[in-house]
Protein backbone atom coordinates (compact mmCIF):
# COMPACT_ATOMS: atom_id res chain seq x y z
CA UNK A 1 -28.22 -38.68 22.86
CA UNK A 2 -28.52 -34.89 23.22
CA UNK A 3 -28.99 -35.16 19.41
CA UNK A 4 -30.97 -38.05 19.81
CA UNK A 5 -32.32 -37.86 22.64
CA UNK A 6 -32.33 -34.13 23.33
CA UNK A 7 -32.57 -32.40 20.22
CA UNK A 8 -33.18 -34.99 17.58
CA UNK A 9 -36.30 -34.78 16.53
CA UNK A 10 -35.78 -35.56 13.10
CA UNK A 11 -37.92 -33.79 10.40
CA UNK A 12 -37.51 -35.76 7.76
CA UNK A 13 -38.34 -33.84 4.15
CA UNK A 14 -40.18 -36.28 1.93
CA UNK A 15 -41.66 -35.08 -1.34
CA UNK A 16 -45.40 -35.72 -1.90
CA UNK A 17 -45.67 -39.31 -2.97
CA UNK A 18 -49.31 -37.72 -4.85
CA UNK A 19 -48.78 -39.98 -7.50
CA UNK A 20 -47.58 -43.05 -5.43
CA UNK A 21 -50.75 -42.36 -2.70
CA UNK A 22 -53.37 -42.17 -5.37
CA UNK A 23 -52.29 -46.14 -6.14
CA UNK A 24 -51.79 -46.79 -2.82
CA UNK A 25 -54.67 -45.70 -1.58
CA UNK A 26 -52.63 -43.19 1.05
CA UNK A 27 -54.21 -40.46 2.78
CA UNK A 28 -52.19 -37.41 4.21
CA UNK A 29 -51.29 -37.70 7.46
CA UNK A 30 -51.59 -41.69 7.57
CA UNK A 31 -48.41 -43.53 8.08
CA UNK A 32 -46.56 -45.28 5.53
CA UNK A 33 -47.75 -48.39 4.37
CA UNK A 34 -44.99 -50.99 4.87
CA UNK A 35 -42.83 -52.69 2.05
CA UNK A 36 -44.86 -55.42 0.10
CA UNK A 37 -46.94 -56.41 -2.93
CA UNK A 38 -48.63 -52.99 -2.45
CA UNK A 39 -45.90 -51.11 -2.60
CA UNK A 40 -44.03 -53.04 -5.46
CA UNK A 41 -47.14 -52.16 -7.38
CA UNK A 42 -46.27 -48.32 -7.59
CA UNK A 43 -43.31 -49.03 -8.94
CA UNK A 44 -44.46 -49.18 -12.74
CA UNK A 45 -46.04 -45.69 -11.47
CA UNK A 46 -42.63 -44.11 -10.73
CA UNK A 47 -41.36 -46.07 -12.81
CA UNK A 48 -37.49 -44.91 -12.51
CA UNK A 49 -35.42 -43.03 -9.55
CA UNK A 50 -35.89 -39.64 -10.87
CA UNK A 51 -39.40 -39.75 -10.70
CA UNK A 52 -39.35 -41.43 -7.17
CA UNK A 53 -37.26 -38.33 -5.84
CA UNK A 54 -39.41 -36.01 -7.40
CA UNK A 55 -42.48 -37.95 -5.74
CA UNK A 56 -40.92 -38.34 -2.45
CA UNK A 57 -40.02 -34.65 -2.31
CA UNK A 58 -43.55 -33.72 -3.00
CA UNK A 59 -45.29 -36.22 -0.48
CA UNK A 60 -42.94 -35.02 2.20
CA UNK A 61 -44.18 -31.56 1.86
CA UNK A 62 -47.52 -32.57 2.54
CA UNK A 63 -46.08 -33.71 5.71
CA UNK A 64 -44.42 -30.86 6.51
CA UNK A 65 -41.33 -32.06 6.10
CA UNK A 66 -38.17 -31.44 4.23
CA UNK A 67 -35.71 -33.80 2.96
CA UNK A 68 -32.34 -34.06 1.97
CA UNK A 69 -30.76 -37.29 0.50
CA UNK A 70 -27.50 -39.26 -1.51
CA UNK A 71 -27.58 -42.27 -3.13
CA UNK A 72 -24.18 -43.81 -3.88
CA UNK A 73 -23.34 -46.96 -5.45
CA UNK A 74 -19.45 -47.03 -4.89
CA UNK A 75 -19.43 -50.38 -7.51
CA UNK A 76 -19.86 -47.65 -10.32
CA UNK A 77 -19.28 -44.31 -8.71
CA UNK A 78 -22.95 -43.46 -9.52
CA UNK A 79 -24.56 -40.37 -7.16
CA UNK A 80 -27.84 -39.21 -7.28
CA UNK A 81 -29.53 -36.92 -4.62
CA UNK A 82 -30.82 -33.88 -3.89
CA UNK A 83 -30.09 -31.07 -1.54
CA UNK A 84 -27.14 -32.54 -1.02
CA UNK A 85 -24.73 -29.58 -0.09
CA UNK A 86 -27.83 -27.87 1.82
CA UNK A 87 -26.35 -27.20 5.38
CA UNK A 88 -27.42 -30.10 8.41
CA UNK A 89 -26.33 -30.66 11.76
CA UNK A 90 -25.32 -33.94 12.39
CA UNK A 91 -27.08 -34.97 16.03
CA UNK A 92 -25.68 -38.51 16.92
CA UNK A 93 -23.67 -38.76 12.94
CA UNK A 94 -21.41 -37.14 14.50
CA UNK A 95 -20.02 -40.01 16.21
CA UNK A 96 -19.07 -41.23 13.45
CA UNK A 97 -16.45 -38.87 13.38
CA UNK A 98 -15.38 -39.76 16.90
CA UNK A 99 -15.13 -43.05 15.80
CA UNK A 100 -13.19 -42.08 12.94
CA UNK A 101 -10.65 -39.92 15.24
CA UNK A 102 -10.39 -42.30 18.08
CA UNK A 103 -8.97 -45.13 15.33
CA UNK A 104 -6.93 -42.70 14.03
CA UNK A 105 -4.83 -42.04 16.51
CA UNK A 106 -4.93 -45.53 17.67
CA UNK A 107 -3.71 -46.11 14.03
CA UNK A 108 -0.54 -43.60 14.16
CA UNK A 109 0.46 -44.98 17.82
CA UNK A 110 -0.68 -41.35 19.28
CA UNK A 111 -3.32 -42.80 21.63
CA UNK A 112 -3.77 -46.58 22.43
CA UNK A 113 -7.33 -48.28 21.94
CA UNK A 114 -8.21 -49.27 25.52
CA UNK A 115 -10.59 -51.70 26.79
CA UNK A 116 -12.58 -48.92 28.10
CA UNK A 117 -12.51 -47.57 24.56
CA UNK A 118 -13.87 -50.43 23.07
CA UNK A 119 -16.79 -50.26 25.51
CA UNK A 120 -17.55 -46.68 24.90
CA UNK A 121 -16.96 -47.08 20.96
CA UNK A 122 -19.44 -49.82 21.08
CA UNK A 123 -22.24 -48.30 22.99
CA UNK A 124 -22.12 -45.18 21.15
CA UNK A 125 -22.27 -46.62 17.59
CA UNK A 126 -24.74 -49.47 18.23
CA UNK A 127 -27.12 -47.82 20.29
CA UNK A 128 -25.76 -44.65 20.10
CA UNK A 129 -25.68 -43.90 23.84
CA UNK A 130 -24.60 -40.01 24.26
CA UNK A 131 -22.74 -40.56 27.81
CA UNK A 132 -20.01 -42.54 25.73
CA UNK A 133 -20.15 -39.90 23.06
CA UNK A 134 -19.50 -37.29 25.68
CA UNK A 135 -16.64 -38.96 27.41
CA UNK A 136 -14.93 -39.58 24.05
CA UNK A 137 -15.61 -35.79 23.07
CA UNK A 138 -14.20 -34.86 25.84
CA UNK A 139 -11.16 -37.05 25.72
CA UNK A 140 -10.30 -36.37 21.76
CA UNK A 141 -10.34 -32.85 22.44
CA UNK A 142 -14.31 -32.15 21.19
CA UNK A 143 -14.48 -29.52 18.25
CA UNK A 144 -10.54 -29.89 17.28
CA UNK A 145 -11.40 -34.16 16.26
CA UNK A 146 -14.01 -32.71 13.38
CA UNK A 147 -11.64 -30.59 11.40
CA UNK A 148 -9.01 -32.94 11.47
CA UNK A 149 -11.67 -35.84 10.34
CA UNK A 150 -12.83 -33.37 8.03
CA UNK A 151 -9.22 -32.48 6.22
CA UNK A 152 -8.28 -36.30 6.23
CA UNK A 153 -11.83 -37.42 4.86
CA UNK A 154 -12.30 -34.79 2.26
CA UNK A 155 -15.59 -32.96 4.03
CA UNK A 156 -15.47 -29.66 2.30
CA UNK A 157 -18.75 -28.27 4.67
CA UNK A 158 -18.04 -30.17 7.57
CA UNK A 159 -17.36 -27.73 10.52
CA UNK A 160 -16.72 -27.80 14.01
CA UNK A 161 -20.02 -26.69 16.42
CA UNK A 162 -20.59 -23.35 16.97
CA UNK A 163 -21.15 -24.07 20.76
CA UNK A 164 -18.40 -27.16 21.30
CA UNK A 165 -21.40 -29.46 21.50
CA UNK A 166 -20.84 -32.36 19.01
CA UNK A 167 -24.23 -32.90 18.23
CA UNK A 168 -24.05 -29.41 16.60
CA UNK A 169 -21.93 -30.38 14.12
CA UNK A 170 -22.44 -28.93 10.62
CA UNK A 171 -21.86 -30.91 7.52
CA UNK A 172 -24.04 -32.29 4.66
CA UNK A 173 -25.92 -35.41 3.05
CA UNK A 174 -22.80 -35.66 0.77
CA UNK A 175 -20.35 -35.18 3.31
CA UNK A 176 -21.61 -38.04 5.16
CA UNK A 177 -21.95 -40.07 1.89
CA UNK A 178 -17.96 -39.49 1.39
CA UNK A 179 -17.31 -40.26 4.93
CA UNK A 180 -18.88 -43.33 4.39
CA UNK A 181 -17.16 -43.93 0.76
CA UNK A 182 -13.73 -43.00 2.58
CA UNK A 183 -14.06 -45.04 5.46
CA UNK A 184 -15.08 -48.22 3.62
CA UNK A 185 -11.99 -47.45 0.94
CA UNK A 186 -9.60 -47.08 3.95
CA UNK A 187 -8.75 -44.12 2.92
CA UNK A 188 -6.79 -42.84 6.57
CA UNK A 189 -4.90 -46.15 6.86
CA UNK A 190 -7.03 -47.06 9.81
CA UNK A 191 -6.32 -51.00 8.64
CA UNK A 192 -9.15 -53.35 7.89
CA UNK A 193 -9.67 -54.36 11.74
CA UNK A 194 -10.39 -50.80 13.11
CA UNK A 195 -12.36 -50.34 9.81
CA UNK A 196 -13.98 -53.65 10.29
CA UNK A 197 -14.78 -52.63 14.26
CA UNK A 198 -16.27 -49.46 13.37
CA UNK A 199 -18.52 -51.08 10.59
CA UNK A 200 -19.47 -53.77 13.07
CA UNK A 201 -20.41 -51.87 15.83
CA UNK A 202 -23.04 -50.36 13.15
CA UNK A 203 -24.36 -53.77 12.11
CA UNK A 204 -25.09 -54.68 15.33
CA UNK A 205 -27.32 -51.54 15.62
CA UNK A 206 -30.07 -52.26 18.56
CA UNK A 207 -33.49 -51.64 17.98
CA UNK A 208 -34.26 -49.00 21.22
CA UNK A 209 -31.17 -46.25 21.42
CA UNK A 210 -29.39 -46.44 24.96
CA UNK A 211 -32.22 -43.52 25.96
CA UNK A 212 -34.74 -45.98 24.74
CA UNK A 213 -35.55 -44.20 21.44
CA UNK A 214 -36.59 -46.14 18.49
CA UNK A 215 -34.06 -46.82 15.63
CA UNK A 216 -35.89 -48.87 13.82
CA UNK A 217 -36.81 -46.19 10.97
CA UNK A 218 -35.71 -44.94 7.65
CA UNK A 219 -33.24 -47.39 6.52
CA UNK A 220 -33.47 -50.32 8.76
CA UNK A 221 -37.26 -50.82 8.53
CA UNK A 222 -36.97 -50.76 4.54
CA UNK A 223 -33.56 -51.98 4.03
CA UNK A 224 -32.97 -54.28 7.04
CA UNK A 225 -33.21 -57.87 4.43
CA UNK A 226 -29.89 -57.04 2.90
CA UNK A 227 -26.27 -56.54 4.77
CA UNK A 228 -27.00 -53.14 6.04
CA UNK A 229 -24.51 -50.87 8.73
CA UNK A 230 -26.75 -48.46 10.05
CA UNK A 231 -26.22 -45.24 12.01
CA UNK A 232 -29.41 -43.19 12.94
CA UNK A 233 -29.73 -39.84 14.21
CA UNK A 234 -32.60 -37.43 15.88
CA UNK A 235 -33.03 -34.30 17.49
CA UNK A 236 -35.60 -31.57 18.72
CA UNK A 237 -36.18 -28.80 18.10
CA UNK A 238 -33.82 -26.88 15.29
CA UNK A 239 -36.39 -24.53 14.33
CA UNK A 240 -39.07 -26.18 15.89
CA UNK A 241 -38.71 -29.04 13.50
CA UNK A 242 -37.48 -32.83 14.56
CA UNK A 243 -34.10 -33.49 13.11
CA UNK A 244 -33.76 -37.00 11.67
CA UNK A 245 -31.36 -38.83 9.96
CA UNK A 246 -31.24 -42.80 8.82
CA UNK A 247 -27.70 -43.46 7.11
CA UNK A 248 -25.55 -46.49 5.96
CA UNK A 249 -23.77 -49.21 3.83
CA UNK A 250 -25.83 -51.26 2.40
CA UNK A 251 -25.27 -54.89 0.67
CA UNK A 252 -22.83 -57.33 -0.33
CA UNK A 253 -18.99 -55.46 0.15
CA UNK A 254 -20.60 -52.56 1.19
CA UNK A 255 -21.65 -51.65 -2.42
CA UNK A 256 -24.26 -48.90 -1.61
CA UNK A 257 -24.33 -45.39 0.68
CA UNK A 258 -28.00 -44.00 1.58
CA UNK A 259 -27.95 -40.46 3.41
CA UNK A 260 -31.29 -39.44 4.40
CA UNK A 261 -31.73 -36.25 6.59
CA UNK A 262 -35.28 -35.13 7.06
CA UNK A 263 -36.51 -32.08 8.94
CA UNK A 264 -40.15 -32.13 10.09
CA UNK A 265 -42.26 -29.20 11.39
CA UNK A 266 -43.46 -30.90 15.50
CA UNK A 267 -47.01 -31.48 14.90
CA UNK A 268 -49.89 -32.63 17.33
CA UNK A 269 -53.33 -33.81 16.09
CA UNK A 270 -54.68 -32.09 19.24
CA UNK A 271 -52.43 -29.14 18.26
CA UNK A 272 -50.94 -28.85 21.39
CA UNK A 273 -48.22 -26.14 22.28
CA UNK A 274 -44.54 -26.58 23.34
CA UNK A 275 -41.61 -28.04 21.54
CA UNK A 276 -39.85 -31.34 23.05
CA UNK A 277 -36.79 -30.26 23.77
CA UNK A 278 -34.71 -33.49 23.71
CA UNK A 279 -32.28 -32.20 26.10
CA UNK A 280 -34.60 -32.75 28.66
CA UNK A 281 -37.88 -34.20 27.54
CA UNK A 282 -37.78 -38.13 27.14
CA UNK A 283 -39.05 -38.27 23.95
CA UNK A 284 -39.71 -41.80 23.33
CA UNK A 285 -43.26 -41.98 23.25
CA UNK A 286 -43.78 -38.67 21.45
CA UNK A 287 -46.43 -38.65 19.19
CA UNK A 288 -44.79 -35.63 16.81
CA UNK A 289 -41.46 -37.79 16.78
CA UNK A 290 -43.29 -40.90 15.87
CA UNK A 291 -44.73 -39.01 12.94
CA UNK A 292 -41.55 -37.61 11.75
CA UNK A 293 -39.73 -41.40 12.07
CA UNK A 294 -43.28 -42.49 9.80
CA UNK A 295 -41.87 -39.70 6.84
CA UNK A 296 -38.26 -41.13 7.08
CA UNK A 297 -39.62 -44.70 6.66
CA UNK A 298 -41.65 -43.25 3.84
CA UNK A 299 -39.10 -41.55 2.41
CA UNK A 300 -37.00 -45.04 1.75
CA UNK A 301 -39.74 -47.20 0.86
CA UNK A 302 -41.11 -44.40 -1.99
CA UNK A 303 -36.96 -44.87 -3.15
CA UNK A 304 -36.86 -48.40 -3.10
CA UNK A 305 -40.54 -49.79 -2.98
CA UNK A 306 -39.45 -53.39 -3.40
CA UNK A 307 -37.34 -53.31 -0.16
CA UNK A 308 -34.18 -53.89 -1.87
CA UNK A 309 -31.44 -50.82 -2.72
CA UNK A 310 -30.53 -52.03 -6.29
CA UNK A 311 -33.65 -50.78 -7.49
CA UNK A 312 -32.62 -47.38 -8.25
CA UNK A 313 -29.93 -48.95 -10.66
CA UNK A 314 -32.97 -49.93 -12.69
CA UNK A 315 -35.27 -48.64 -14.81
């Protein structure tokens, strides 16, 4: 994906987990420990959600990184976040407005649902392959699909790109949240089978993207016990930071929305020059995106340290 794999370098913003690291035994700069007895053990330390987003927002700064985030549990309506109407771009989220459009019209009888579309719809939502994003773009008339997603989905700061490229969408953590919140409530008539299609395609995310990139951060590494529909996004360089964003339903009915976006500064141990451009620069072995996919990871397990998303229901 040109958001993916060109300019998604993700940066994900996680606040200093200072208090979680000094049980944990973290150092800066070490990657996240993974989800298990260690981790459950912090949770007495941050011992509700509040505190965890004010930990995570601190141990992300130590990374250089910046995040963004919404928590909804659509059961109860409950919302917790922060920087939530901060301006993002979307990178490869913004298929999920293509998606959205292509059903739409397939909905109203406007534009039939092809084979071909069915192809495209899956390769670009499972392994979120930008060639089928771009031939869909095209098709659906690019820039003109996101307002009209955006007017029947309620996205008050969801624009069209500046430059007609999708993955330049603007919009924010909550927007996405809604989209999600929308989409699950049928809220455009799509019909529970194009809903259903949609959401599948996103459980049956693959672990290396179309371009070969790794998905397997943020929500699916931490989150990937429970019923989870995942779409990921990434990007390089939006002010020389990596663009990254994990994002899905989680759990039985699709009870829970998690938004992460995190922007990282590109960082080399050997402090090497030059920025990844992801337009061009096959960025699957990067060692400054692997680091900014470790702060995304960290970023959900400091939320939910037991590996399960009901946690932040509880005290």
């Amino acid at each position: 994906m040109f958001g993916d794999a060109g300019r998604r370098f993700v940066g994900v913003l996680v606040p200093t987990l200072a208090v979680i690291c000094v049980t944990a035994s973290c150092a800066v700069g070490e990657s996240p420990s993974p989800p298990g007895p260690q981790a459950a053990d912090t949770l007495a330390i941050a011992s509700d959600l509040t505190d965890r987003l004010d930990a995570v927002e601190t141990w992300a700064n130590t990374r250089h990184a910046r995040v963004s985030l919404v928590l909804l549990d659509r059961e109860t309506g409950d919302r917790v976040g922060y920087h939530e109407k901060d301006p993002i771009l979307t990178a490869s989220l913004a298929k999920l407005f293509v998606a959205a459009e292509l059903s739409h019209l397939d909905a109203t009888g406007e534009r039939g649902f092809s084979t071909d579309d069915g192809e495209l719809l899956a390769r670009m939502l499972s392994s979120s392959d930008d060639f089928a994003a771009d031939v869909l773009w095209d098709e659906l008339d690019g820039p003109d699909l996101v307002a009209a997603v955006a007017d029947r989905y309620h996205l008050d700061d969801t624009h069209e790109p500046w430059d007609g490229m999708w993955w330049n969408t603007q919009t924010t953590v909550t927007d996405l949240a809604t989209f999600y919140d929308l989409l699950l409530a049928d809220r455009d008539g799509l019909g529970p089978v194009r809903t259903n299609r949609i959401l599948g395609y996103l459980r049956a995310w693959t672990p290396l993207a179309a371009d070969g990139y790794d998905q397997r951060f943020g929500v699916p590494a931490v989150l990937g016990g429970s019923d989870i529909a995942v779409k990921q996004g990434w990007m390089c360089c939006i002010d020389e930071q990596w663009i990254h964003l994990s994002t899905g339903v989680v759990g039985p009915g699709g009870r829970y929305v998690v938004v992460v976006e995190v922007a990282e500064d590109v960082q080399y141990e050997d402090g090497v020059p030059g920025l990844p451009d992801t337009s061009y620069v096959d960025a699957t072995d990067d060692e400054s995106a692997a680091h900014a996919r470790e702060t995304v990871t960290g970023v959900i397990e400091a939320l939910f340290p037991t590996g399960s998303v009901d946690d932040w229901g509880r005290p």
